[in-house]
Protein backbone atom coordinates (compact mmCIF):
# COMPACT_ATOMS: atom_id res chain seq x y z
CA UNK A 1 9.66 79.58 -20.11
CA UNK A 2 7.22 76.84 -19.25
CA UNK A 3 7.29 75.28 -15.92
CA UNK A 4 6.65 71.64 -15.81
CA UNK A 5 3.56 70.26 -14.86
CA UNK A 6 4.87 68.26 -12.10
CA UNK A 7 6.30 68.95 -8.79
CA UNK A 8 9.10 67.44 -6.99
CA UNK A 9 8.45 64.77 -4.29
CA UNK A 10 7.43 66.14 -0.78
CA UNK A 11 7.42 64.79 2.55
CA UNK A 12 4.17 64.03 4.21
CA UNK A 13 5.09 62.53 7.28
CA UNK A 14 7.99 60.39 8.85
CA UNK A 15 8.01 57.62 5.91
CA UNK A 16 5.58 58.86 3.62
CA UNK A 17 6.26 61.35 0.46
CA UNK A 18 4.15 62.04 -2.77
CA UNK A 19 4.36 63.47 -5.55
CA UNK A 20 2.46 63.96 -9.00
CA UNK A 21 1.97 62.02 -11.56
CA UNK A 22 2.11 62.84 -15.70
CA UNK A 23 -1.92 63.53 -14.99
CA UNK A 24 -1.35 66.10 -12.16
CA UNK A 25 -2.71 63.53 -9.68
CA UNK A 26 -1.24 62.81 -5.97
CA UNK A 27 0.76 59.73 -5.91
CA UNK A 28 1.91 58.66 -2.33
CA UNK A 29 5.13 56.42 -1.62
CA UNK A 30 6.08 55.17 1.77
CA UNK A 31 10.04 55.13 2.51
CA UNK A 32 11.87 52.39 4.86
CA UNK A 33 14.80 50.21 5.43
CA UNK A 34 14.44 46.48 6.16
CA UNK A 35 16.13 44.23 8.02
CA UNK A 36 19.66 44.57 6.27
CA UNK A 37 19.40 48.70 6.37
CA UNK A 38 18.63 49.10 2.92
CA UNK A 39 16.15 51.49 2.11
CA UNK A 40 13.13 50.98 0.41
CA UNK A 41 10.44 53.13 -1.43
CA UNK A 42 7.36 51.77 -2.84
CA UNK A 43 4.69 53.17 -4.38
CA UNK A 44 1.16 53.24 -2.72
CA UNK A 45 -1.23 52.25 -5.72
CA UNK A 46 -4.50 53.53 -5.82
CA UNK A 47 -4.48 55.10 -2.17
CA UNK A 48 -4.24 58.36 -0.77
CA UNK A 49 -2.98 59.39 2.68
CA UNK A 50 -4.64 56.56 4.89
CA UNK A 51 -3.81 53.85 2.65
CA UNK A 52 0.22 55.10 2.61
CA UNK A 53 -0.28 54.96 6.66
CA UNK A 54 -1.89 51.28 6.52
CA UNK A 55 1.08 50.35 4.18
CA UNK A 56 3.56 51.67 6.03
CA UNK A 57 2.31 49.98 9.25
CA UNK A 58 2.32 46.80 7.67
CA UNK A 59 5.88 47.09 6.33
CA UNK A 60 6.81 47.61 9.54
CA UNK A 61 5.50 45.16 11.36
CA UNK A 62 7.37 42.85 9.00
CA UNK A 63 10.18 44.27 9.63
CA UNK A 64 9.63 43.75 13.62
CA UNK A 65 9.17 40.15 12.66
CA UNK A 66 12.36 39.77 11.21
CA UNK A 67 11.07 39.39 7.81
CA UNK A 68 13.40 41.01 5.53
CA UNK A 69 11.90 43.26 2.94
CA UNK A 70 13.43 43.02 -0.69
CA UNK A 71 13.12 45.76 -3.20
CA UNK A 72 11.25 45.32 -6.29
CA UNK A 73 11.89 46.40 -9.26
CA UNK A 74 9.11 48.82 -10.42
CA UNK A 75 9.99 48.63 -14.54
CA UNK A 76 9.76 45.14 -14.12
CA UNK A 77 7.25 44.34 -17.28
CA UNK A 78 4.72 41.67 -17.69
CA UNK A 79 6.69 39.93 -20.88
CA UNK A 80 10.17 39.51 -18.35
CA UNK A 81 7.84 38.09 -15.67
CA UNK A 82 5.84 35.66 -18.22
CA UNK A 83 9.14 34.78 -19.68
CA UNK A 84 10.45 34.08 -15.95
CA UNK A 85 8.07 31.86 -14.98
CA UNK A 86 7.61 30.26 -18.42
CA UNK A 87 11.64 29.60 -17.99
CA UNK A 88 11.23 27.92 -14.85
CA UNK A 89 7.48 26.16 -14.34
CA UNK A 90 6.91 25.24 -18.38
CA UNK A 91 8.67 21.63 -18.16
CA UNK A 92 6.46 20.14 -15.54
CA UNK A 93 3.31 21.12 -17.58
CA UNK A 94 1.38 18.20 -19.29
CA UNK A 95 2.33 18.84 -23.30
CA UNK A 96 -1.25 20.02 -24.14
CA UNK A 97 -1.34 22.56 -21.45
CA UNK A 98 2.20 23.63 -22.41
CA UNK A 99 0.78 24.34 -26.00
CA UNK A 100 -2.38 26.12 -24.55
CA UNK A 101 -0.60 28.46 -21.97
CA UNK A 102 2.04 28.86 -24.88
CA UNK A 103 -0.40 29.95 -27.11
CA UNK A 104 -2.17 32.08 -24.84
CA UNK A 105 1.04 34.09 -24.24
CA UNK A 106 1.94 34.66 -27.34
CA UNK A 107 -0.94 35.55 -29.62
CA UNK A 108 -2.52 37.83 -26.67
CA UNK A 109 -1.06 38.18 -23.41
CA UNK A 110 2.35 39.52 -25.06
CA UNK A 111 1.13 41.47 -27.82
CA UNK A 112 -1.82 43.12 -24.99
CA UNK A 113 0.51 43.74 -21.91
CA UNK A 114 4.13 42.54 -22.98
CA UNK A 115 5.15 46.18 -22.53
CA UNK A 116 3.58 47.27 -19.32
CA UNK A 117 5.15 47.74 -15.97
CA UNK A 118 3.52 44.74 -13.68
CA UNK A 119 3.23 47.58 -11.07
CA UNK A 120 0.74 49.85 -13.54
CA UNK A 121 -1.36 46.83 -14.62
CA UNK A 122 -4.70 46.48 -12.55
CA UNK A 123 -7.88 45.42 -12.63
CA UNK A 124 -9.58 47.91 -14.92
CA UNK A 125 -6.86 46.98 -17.79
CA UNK A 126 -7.67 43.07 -17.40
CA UNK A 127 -11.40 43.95 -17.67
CA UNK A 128 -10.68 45.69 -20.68
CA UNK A 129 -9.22 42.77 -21.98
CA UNK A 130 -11.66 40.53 -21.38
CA UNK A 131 -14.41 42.70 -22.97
CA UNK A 132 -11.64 43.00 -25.73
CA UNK A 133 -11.74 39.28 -26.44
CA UNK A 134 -15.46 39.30 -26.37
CA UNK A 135 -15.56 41.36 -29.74
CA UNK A 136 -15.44 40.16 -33.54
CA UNK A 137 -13.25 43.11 -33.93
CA UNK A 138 -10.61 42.12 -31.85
CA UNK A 139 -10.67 38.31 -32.76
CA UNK A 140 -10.33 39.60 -36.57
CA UNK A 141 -6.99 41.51 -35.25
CA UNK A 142 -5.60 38.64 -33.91
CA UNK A 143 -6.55 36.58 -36.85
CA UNK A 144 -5.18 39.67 -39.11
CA UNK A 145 -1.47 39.58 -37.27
CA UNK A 146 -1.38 35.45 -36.68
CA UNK A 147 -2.16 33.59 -39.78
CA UNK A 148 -1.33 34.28 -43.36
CA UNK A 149 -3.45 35.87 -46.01
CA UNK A 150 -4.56 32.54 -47.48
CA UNK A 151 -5.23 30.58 -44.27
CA UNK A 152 -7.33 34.17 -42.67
CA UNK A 153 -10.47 33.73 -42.33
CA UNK A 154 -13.30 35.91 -43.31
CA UNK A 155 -16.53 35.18 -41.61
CA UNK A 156 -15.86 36.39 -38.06
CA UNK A 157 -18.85 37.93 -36.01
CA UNK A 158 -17.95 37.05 -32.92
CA UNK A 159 -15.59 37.17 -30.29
CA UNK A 160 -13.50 34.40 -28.21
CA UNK A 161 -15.81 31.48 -26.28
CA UNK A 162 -15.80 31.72 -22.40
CA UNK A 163 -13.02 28.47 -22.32
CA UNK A 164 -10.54 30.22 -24.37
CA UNK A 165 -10.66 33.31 -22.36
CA UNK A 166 -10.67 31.22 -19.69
CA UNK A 167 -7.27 30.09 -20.60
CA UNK A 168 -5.63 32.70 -21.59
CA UNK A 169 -6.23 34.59 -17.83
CA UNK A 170 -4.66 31.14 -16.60
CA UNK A 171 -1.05 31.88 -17.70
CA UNK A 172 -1.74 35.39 -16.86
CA UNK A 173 -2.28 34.86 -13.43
CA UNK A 174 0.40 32.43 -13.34
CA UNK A 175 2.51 34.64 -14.21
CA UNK A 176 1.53 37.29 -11.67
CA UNK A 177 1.61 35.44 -8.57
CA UNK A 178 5.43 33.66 -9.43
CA UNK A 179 6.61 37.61 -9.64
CA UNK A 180 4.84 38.09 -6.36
CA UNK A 181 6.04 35.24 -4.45
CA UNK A 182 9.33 35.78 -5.67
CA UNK A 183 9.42 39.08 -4.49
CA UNK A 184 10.14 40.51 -8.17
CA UNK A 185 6.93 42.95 -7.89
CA UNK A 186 4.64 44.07 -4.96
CA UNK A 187 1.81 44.44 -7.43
CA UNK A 188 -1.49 42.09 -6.10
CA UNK A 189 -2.95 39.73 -9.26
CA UNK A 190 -5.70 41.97 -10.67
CA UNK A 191 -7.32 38.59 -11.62
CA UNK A 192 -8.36 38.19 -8.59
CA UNK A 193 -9.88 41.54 -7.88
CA UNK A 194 -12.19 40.73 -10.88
CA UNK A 195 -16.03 40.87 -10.00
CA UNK A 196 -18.59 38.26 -11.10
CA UNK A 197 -19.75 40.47 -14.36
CA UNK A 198 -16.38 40.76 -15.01
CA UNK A 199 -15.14 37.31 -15.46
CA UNK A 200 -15.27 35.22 -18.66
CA UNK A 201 -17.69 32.76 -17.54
CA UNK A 202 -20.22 34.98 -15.98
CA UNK A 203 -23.07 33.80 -18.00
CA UNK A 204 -22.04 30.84 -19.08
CA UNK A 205 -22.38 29.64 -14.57
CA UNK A 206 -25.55 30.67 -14.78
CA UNK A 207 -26.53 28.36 -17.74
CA UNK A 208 -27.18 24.87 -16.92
CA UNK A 209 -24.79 21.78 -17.73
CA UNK A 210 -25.51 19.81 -20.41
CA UNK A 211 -26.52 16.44 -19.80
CA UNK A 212 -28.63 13.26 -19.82
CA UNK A 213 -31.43 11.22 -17.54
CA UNK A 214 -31.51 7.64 -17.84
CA UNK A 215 -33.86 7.58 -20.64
CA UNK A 216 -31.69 9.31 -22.60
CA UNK A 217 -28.50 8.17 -21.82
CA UNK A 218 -30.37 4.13 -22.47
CA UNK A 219 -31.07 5.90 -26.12
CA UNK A 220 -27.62 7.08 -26.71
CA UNK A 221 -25.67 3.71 -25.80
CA UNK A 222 -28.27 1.85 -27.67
CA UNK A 223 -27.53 3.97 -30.42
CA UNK A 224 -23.74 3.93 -30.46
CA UNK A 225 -21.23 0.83 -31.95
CA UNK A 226 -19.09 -0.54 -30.98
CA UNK A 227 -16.23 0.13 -30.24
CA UNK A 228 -17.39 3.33 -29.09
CA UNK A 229 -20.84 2.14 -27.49
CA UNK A 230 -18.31 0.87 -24.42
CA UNK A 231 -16.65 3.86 -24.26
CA UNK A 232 -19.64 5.78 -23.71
CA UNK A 233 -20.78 3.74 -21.04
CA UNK A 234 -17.87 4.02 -19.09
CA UNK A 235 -17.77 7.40 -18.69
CA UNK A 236 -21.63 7.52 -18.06
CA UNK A 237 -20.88 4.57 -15.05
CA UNK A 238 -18.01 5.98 -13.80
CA UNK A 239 -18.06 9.44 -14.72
CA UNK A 240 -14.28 9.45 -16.07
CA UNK A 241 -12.90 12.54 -18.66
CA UNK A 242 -12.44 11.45 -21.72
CA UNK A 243 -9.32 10.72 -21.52
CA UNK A 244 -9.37 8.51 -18.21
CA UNK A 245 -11.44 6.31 -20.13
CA UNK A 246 -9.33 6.04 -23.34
CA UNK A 247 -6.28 5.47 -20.50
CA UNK A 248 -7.59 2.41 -19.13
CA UNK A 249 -5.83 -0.57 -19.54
CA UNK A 250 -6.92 -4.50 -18.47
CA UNK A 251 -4.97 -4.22 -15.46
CA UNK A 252 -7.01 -1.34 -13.88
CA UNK A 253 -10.19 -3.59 -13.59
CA UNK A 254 -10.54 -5.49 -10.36
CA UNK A 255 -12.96 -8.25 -11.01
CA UNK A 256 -13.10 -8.85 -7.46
CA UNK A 257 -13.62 -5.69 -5.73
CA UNK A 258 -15.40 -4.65 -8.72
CA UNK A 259 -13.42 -1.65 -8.90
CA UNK A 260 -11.61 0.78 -11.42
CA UNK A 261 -8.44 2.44 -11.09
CA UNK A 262 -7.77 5.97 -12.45
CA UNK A 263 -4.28 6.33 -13.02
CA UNK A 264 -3.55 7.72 -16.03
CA UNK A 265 -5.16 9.42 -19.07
CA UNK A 266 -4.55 9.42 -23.12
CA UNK A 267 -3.88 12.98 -24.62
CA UNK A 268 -4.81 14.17 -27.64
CA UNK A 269 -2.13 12.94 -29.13
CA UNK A 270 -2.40 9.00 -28.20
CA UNK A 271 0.37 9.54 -25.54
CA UNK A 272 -0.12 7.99 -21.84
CA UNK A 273 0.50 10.33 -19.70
CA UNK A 274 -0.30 10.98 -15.71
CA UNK A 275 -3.38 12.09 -14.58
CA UNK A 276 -5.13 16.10 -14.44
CA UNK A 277 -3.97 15.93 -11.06
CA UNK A 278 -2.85 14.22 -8.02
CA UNK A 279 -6.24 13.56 -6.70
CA UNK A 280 -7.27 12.69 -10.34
CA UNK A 281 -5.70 9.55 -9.44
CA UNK A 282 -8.61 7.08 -7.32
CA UNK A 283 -10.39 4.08 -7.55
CA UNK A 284 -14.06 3.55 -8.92
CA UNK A 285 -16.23 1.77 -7.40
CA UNK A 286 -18.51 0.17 -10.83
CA UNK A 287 -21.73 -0.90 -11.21
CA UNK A 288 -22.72 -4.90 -11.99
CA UNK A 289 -23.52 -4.08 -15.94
CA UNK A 290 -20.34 -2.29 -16.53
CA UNK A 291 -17.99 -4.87 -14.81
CA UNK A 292 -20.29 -7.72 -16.83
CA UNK A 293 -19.55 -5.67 -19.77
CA UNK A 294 -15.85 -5.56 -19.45
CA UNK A 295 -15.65 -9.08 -18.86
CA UNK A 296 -17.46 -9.86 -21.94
CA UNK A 297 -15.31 -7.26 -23.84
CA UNK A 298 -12.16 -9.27 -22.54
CA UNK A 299 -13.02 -12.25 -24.35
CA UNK A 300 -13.64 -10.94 -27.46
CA UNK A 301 -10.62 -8.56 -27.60
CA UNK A 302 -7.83 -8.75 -29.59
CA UNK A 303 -4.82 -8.36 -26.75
CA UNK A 304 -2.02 -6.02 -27.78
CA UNK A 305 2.12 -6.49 -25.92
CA UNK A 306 3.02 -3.34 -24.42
CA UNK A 307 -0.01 -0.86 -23.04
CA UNK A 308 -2.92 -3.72 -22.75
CA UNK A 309 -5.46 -0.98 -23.26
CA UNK A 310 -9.11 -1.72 -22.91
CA UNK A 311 -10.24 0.79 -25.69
CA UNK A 312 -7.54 0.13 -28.33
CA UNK A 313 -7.37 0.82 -32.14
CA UNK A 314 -6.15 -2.12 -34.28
CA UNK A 315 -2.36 -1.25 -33.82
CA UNK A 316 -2.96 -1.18 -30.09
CA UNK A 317 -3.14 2.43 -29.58
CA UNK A 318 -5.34 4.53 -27.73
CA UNK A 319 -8.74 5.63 -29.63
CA UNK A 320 -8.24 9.18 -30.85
CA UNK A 321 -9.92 11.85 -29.07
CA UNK A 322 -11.80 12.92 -32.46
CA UNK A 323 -12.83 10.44 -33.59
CA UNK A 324 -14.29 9.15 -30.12
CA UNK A 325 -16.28 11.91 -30.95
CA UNK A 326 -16.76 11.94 -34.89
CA UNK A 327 -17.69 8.38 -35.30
CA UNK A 328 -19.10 7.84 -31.80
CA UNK A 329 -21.01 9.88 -29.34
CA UNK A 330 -22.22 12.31 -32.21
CA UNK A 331 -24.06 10.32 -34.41
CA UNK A 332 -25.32 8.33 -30.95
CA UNK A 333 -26.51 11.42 -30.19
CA UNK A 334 -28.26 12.29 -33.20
CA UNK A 335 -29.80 8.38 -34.14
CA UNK A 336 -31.08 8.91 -30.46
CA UNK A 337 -32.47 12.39 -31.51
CA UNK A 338 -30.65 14.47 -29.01
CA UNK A 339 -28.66 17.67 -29.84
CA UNK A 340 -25.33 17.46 -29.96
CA UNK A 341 -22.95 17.74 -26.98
CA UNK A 342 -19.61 17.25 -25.48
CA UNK A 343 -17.89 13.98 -24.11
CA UNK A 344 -17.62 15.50 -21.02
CA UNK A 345 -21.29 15.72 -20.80
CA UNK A 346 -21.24 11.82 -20.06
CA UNK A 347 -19.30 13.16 -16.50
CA UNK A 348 -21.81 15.78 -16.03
CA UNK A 349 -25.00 13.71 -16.66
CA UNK A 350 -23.16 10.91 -13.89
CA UNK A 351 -22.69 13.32 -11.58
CA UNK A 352 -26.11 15.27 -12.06
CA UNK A 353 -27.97 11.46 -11.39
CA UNK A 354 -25.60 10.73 -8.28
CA UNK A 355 -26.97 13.75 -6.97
CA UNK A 356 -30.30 13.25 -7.58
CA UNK A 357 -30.37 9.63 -6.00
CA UNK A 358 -29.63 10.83 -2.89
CA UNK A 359 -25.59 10.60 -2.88
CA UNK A 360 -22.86 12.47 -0.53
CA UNK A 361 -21.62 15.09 -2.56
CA UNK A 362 -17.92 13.81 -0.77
CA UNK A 363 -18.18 10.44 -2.25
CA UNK A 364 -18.90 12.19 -5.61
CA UNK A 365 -16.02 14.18 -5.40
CA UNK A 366 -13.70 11.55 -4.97
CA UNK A 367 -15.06 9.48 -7.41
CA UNK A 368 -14.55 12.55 -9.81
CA UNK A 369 -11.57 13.36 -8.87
CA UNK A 370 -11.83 16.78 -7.66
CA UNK A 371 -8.80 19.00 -6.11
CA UNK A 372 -11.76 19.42 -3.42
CA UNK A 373 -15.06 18.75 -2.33
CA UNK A 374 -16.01 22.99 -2.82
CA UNK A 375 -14.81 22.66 -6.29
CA UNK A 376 -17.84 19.68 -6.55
CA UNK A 377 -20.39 22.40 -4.97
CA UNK A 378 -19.47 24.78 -6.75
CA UNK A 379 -19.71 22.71 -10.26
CA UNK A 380 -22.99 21.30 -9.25
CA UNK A 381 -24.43 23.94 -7.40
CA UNK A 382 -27.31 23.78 -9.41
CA UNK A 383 -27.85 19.87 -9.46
CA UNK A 384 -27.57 20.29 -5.79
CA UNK A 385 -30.35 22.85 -5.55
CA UNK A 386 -32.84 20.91 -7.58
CA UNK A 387 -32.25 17.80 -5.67
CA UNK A 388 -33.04 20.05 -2.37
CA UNK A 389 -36.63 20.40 -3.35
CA UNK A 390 -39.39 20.44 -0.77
CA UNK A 391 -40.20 16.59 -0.43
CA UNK A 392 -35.99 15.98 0.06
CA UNK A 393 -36.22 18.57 2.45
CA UNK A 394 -39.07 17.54 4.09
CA UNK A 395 -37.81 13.81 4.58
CA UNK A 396 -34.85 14.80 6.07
CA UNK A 397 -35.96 17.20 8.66
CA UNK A 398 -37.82 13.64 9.88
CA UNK A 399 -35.05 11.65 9.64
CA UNK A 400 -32.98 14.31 12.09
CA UNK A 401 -35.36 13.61 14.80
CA UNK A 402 -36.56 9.99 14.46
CA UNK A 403 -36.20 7.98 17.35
CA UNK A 404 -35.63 10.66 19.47
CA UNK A 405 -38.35 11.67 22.65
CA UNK A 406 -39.08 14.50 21.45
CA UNK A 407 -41.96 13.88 20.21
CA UNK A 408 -43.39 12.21 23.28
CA UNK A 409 -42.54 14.83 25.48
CA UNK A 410 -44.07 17.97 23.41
CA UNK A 411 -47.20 15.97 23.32
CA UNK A 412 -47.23 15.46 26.71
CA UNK A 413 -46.99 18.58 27.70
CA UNK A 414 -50.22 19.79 25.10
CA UNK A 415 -51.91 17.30 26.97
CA UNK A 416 -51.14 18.59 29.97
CA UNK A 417 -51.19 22.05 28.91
CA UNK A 418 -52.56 24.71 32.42
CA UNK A 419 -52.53 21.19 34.23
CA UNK A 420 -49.02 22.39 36.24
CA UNK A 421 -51.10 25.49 38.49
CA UNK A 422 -48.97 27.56 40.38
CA UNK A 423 -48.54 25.58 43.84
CA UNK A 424 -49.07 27.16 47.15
CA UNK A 425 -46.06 27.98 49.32
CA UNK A 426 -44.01 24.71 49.83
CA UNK A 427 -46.29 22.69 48.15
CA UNK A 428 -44.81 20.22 45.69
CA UNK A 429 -44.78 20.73 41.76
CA UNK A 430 -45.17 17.56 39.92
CA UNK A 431 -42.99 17.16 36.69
CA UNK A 432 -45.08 16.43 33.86
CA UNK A 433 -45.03 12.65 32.60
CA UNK A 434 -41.61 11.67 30.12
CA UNK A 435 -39.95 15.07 30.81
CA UNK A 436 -37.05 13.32 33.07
């Protein structure tokens, strides 16, 4: 008779057992009861003896806080938790990034790691993933399982773009930290453990932004009609998304101030809703030719009841997305002889000449509308380097110290360099001129 290949659980120490896995590998477990008696057993992952004793001292010193210590649930799988927090965080999503998370779920997260125990998932099996998406092989899979024969396509060589993967790994994580703050797993979000390499934007940080000097931008807005030549030069002035700027109605221009208020945005699908964010929301200040331009625009403008929009279509509607695009900044782009590149190029190239002029990266990031001023550094690291160069450098170091002595007083003492002699006994030492 065969014995089996594992052995029972045995007791290390007070609180901590192991046992062995299906591999015939040690798997430790620290034992406990919280605050209401129960007792608990969870599974050190990844650790040996040491790491079971660090676990087990910081369970208790929970406890000693009076933090109460739920159990989790260690079949709990990744398609419950997803579902969970899909159940319960979906309706406040904007309608676009419903469909996007939606659509990340189900045509890979599900199908990938619907199955697995959140406790068994870590970082090695969202690496694989990623590298997994980065193939033509598995992009023809998905294409093979989610579209019909007619519709497949046949020409794939290559694997998902950086921004899809991107968002997939959003809902993912999502996902991951509800279970943990809801205390339905004690598993940590492998996302997070990720290193640089790893990631699905690895190369593409290290590739410069796309976007336009003056000269160019001049070329491009020349090039454009109108309606869309406005368009483009709001975004370039202000540095809005593109759909702040398609979200702007009459009454967000102050004339006065010669300001412009962010407040909401056009989707994709001509629908007004709120903004990215909470700190998307802000006022502009504008520059002379864009608030001259708007008042110009004003007069010729056919005015629409209901939204007032600045940039409308003839039935009063926001301009599509597309065909902002389509019929507007591409063929600018290519009358002006530039390659081709997104809308949201306009925000980097306004951002990339703020920089370069000299401006507070703070003031930038408010005017963008960043969650923070690191997420502006670390956008425009790069922009911020360049600007850094030797003569900026150089110019401030002077700045620092002008109109200070300091100056005066170093030179004064080369001058007097070996001058100050050491004095006899109870003679007096002079101080040197301008060093009071």
């Amino acid at each position: 008779m065969n014995k089996p290949t594992g052995v029972a659980r045995e007791r290390v120490k007070e609180g901590i057992w192991r046992r062995k896995n299906a591999k015939g590998a040690w798997v430790y477990e620290i034992v406990f009861r919280n605050t209401q008696g129960k007792q608990i057993r969870q599974t050190v992952k990844g650790g040996g003896l040491r790491e079971a004793e660090a676990e087990l001292g910081k369970a208790r010193a929970k406890i000693r806080t009076g933090e109460n210590i739920v159990p989790v649930d260690r079949n709990l799988t990744f398609a419950i938790a997803a579902e969970k927090w899909w159940t319960e965080r979906a309706q406040s999503l904007a309608p676009k990034t419903q469909t996007t998370y939606r659509y990340g779920l189900d045509t890979h997260l599900l199908p990938y790691f619907g199955a697995m125990r959140l406790s068994d998932i870590d970082v090695g099996h969202v690496a694989a993933f990623i590298a997994a998406m980065r193939t033509a092989e598995y992009r023809r899979e998905v294409e093979g399982r989610t579209t019909t024969t007619r519709a497949r396509r046949t020409d794939i060589e290559c694997g998902y773009s950086v921004q899809t993967m991107k968002s997939v790994l959003i809902p993912f994580s999502r996902a991951f930290d509800y279970a943990k703050r809801h205390k339905m797993t004690a598993a940590e979000n492998p996302v997070r453990a990720l290193e640089d390499q790893e990631r699905p934007g690895y190369r593409a940080r290290k590739a410069k932004k796309p976007k336009l000097n003056r000269e160019q931008l001049d070329a491009v807005i020349a090039a454009a009609t109108s309606p869309h030549r406005e368009v483009i030069a709001t975004a370039a002035a202000l540095g809005t998304r593109k759909g702040e700027t398609l979200g702007l109605r009459w009454g967000d221009i102050d004339f006065d101030r010669r300001t412009v208020r962010i407040e909401r945005q056009a989707n994709a699908r001509g629908q007004l809703v709120q903004t990215k964010t909470q700190t998307s929301e802000r006022v502009i200040e504008a520059p002379d030719f864009l608030m001259a331009m708007f008042a110009a625009l004003k007069l010729r403008t056919t005015r629409h009841a209901g939204e007032d929009l600045i940039f409308a279509s003839k039935t009063g509607r926001p301009l599509g997305h597309g065909n902002v695009l389509a019929r507007g900044l591409y063929p600018a782009l290519e009358r002006a002889g530039l390659p081709q590149m997104s809308f949201h190029s306009l925000r980097h190239s306004h951002a990339s000449l703020w920089i370069k002029d000299g401006g507070d990266i703070v003031t930038l990031s408010k005017r963008l509308g960043h969650a923070s001023v690191q997420v502006t550094i670390s956008t425009y690291v790069s922009e911020i380097e360049e600007a850094n160069d030797d003569r900026v450098r150089r110019a401030q170091v002077e700045r620092m110290y002008k109109g200070t002595k300091m100056a005066a007083i170093v030179a004064a003492t080369d001058r007097h360099e070996g001058s100050e002699t050491t004095a006899g006994e109870g003679a007096e030492v002079v101080a040197l001129p301008g060093a009071a």
